[in-house]
PDB file of N, CA and C in Angstrom:
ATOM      1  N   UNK A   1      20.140  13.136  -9.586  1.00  0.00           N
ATOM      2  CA  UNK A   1      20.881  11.902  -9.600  1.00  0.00           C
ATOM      3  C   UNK A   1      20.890  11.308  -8.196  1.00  0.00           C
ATOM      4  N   UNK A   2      21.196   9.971  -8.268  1.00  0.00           N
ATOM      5  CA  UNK A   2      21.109   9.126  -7.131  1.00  0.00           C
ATOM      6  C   UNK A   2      22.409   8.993  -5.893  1.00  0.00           C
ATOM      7  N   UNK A   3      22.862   8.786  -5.288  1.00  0.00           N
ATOM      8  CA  UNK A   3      23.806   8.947  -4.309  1.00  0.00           C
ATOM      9  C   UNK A   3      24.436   7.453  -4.588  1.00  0.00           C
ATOM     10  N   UNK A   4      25.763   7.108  -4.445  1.00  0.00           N
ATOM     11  CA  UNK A   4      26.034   6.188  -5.290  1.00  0.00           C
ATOM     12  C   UNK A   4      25.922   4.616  -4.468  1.00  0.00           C
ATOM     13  N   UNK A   5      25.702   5.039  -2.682  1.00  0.00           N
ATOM     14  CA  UNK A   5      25.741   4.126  -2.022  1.00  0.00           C
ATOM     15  C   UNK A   5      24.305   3.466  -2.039  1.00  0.00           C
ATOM     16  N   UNK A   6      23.393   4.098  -2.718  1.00  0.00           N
ATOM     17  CA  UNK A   6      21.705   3.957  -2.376  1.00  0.00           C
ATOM     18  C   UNK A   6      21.820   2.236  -3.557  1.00  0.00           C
ATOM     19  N   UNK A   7      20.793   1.488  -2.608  1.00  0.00           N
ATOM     20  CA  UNK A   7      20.729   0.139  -3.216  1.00  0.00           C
ATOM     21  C   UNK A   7      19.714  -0.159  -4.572  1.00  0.00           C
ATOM     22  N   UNK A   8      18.573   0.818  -4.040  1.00  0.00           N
ATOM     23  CA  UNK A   8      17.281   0.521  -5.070  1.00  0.00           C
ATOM     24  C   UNK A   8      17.364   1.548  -6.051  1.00  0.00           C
ATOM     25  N   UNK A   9      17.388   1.731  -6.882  1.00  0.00           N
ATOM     26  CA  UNK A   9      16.757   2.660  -8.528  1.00  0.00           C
ATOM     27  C   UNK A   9      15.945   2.291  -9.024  1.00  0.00           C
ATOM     28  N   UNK A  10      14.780   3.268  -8.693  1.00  0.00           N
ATOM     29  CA  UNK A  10      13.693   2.476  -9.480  1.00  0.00           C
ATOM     30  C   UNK A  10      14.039   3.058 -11.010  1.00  0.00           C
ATOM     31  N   UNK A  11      12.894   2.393 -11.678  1.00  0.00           N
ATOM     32  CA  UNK A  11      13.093   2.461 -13.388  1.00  0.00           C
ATOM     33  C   UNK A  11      12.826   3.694 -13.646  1.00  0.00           C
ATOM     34  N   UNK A  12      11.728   4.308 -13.217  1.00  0.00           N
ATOM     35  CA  UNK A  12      11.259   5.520 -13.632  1.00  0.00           C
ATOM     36  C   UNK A  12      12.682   6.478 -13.361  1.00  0.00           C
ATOM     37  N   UNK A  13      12.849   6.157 -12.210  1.00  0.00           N
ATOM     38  CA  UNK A  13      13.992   7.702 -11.657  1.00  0.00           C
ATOM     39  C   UNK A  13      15.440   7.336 -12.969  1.00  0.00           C
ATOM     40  N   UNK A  14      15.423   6.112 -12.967  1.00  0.00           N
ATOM     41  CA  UNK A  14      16.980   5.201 -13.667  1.00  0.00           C
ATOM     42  C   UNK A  14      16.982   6.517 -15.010  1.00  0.00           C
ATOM     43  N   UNK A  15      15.689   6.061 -15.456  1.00  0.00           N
ATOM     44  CA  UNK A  15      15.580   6.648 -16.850  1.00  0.00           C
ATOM     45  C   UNK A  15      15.307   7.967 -17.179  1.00  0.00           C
ATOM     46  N   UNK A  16      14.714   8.385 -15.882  1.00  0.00           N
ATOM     47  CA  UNK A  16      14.792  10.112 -16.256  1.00  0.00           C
ATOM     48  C   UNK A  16      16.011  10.731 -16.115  1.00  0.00           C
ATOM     49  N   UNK A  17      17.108  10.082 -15.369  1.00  0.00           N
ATOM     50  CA  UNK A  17      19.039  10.570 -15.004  1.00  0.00           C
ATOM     51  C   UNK A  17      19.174  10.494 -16.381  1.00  0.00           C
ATOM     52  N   UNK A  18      18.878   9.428 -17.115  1.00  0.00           N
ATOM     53  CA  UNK A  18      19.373   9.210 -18.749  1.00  0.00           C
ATOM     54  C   UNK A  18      19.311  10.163 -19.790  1.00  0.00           C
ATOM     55  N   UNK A  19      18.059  10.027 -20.091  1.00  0.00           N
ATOM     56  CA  UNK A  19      17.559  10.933 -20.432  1.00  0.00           C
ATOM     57  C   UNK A  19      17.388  12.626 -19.847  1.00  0.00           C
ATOM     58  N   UNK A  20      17.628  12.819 -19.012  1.00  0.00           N
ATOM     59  CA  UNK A  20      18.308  14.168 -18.491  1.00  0.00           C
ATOM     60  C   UNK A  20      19.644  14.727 -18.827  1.00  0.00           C
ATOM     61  N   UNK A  21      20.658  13.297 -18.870  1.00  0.00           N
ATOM     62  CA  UNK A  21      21.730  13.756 -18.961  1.00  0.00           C
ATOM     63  C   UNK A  21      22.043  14.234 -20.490  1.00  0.00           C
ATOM     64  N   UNK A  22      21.607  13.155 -21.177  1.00  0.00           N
ATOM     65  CA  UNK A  22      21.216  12.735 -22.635  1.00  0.00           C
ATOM     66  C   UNK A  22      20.766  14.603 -23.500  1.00  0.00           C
ATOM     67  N   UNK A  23      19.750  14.836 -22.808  1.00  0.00           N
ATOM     68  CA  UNK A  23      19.104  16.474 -23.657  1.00  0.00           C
ATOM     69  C   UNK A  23      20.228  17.543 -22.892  1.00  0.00           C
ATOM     70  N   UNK A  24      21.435  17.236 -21.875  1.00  0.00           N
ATOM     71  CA  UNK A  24      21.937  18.399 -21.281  1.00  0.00           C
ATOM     72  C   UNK A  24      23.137  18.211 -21.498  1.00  0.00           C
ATOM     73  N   UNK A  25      23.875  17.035 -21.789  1.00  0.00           N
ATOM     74  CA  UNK A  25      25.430  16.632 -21.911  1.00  0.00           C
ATOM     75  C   UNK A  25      25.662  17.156 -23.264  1.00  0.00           C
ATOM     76  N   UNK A  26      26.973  18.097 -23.357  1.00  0.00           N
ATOM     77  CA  UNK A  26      27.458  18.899 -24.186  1.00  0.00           C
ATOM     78  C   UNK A  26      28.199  17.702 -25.701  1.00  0.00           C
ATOM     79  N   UNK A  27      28.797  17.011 -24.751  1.00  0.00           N
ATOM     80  CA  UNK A  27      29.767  15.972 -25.287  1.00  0.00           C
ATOM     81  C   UNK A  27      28.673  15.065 -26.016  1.00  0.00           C
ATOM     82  N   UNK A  28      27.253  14.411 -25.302  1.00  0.00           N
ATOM     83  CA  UNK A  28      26.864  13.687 -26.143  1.00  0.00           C
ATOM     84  C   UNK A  28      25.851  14.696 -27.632  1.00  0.00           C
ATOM     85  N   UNK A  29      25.461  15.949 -27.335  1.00  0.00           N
ATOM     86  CA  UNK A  29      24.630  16.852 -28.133  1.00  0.00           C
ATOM     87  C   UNK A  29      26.274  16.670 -29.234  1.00  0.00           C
ATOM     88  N   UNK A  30      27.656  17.090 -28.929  1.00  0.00           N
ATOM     89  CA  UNK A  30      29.036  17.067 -30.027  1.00  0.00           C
ATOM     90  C   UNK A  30      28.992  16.149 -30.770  1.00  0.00           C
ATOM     91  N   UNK A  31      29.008  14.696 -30.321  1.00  0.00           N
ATOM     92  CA  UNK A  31      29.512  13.847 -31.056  1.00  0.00           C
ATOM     93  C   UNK A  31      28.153  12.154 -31.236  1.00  0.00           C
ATOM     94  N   UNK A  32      26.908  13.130 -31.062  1.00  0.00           N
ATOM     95  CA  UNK A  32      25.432  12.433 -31.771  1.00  0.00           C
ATOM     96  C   UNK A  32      26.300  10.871 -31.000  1.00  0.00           C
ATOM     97  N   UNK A  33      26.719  10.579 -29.915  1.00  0.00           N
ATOM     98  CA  UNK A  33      26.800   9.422 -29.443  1.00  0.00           C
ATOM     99  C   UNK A  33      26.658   9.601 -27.970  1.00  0.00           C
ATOM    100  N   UNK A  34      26.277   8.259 -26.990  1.00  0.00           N
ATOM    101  CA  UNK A  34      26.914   8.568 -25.445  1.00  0.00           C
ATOM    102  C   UNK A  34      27.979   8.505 -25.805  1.00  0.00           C
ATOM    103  N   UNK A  35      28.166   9.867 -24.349  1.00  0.00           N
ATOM    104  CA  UNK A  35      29.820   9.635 -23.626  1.00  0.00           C
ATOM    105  C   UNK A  35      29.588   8.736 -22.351  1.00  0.00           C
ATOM    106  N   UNK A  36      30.987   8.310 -22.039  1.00  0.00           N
ATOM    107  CA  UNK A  36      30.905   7.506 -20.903  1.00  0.00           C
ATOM    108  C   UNK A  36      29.845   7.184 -19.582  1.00  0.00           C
ATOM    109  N   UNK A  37      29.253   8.849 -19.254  1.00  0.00           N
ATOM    110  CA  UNK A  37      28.568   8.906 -18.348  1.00  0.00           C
ATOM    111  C   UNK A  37      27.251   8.089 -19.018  1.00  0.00           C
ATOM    112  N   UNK A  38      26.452   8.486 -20.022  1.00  0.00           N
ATOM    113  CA  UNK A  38      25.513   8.361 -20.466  1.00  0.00           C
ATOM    114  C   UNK A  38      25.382   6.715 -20.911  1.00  0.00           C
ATOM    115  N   UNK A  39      26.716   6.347 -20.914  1.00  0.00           N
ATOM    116  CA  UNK A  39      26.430   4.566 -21.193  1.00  0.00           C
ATOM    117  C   UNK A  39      26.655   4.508 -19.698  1.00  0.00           C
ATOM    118  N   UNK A  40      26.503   4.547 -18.830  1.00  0.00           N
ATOM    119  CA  UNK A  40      27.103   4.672 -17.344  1.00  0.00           C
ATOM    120  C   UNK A  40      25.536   4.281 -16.899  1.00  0.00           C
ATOM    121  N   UNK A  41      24.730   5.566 -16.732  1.00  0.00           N
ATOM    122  CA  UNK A  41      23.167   5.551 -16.755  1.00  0.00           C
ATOM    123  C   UNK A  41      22.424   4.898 -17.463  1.00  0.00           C
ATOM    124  N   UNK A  42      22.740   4.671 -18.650  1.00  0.00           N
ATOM    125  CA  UNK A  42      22.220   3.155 -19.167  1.00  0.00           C
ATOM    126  C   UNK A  42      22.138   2.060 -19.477  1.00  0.00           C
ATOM    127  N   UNK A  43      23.127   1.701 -18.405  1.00  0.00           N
ATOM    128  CA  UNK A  43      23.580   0.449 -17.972  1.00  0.00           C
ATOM    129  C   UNK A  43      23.201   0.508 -16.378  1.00  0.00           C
ATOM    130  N   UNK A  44      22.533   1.845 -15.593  1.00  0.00           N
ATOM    131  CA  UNK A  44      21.685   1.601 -14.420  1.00  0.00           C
ATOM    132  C   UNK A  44      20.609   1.640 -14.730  1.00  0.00           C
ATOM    133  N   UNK A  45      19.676   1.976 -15.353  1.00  0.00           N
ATOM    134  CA  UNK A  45      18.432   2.030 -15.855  1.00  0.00           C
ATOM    135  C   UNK A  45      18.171   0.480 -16.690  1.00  0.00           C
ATOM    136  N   UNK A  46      19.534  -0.250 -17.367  1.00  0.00           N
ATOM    137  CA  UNK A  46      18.809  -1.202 -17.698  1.00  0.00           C
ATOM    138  C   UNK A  46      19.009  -2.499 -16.480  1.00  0.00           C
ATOM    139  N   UNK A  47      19.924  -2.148 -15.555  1.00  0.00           N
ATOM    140  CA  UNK A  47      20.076  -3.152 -14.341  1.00  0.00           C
ATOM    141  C   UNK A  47      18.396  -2.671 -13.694  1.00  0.00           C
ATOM    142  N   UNK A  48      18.317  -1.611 -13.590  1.00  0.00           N
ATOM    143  CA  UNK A  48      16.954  -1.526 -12.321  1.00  0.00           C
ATOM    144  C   UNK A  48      15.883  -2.384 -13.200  1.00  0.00           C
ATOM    145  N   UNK A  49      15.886  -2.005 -14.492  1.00  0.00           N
ATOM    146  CA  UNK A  49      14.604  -2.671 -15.498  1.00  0.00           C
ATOM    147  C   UNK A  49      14.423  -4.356 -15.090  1.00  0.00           C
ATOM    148  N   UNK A  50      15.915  -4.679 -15.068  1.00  0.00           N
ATOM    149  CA  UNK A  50      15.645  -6.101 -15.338  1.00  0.00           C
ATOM    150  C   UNK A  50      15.388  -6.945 -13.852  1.00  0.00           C
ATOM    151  N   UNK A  51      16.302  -5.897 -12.841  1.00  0.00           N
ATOM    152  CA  UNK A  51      15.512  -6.276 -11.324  1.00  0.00           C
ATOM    153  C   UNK A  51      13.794  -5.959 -11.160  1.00  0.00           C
ATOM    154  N   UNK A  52      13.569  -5.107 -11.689  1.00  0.00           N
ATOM    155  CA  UNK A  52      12.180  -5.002 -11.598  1.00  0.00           C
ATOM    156  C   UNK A  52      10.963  -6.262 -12.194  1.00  0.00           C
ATOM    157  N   UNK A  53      11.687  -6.857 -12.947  1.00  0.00           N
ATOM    158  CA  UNK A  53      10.837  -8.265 -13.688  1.00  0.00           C
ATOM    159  C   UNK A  53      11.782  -9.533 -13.055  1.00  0.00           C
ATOM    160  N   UNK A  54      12.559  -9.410 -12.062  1.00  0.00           N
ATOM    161  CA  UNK A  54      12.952 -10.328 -11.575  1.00  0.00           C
ATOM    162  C   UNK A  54      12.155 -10.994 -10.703  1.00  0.00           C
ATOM    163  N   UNK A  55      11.985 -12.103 -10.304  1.00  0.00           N
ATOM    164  CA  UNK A  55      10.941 -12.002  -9.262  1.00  0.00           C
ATOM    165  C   UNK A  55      11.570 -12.011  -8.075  1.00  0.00           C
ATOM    166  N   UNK A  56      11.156 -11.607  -6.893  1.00  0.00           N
ATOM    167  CA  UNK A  56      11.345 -11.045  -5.681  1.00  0.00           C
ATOM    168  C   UNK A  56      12.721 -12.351  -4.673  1.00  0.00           C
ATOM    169  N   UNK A  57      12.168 -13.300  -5.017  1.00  0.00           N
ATOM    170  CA  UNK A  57      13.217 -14.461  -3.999  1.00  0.00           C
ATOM    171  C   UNK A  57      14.259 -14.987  -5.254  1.00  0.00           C
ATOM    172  N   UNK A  58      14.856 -14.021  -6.310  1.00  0.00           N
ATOM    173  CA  UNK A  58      16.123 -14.103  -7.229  1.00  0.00           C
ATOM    174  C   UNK A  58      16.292 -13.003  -6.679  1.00  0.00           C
ATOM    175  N   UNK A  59      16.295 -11.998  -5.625  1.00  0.00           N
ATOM    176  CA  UNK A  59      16.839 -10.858  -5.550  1.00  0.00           C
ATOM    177  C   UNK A  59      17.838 -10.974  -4.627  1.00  0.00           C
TER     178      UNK A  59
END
């Protein structure tokens, strides 16, 4: 996982935290939904996605 002050996430790293947390989080394997964390990470994975198709002088 990323350090929380760091500015850039790229997509690749965004989505492997997700999906990491996703096959190892007890709570989301319990209740076949995210828990908080896991909508947490995919709501950074879909911010880095959409900076990544942003173009560069909207940043």
């Amino acid at each position: 996982m990323h350090p929380m002050n760091q500015p850039e996430v790229t997509v690749g790293q965004a989505r492997e935290d997700y999906d990491a947390h996703r096959r190892y989080c007890r709570q989301c394997h319990a209740d076949a939904a995210p828990c908080p964390a896991a909508k947490h990470l995919r709501r950074v994975y879909n911010n880095a996605a959409r900076a990544a198709v942003r173009p560069p002088e909207a940043r």
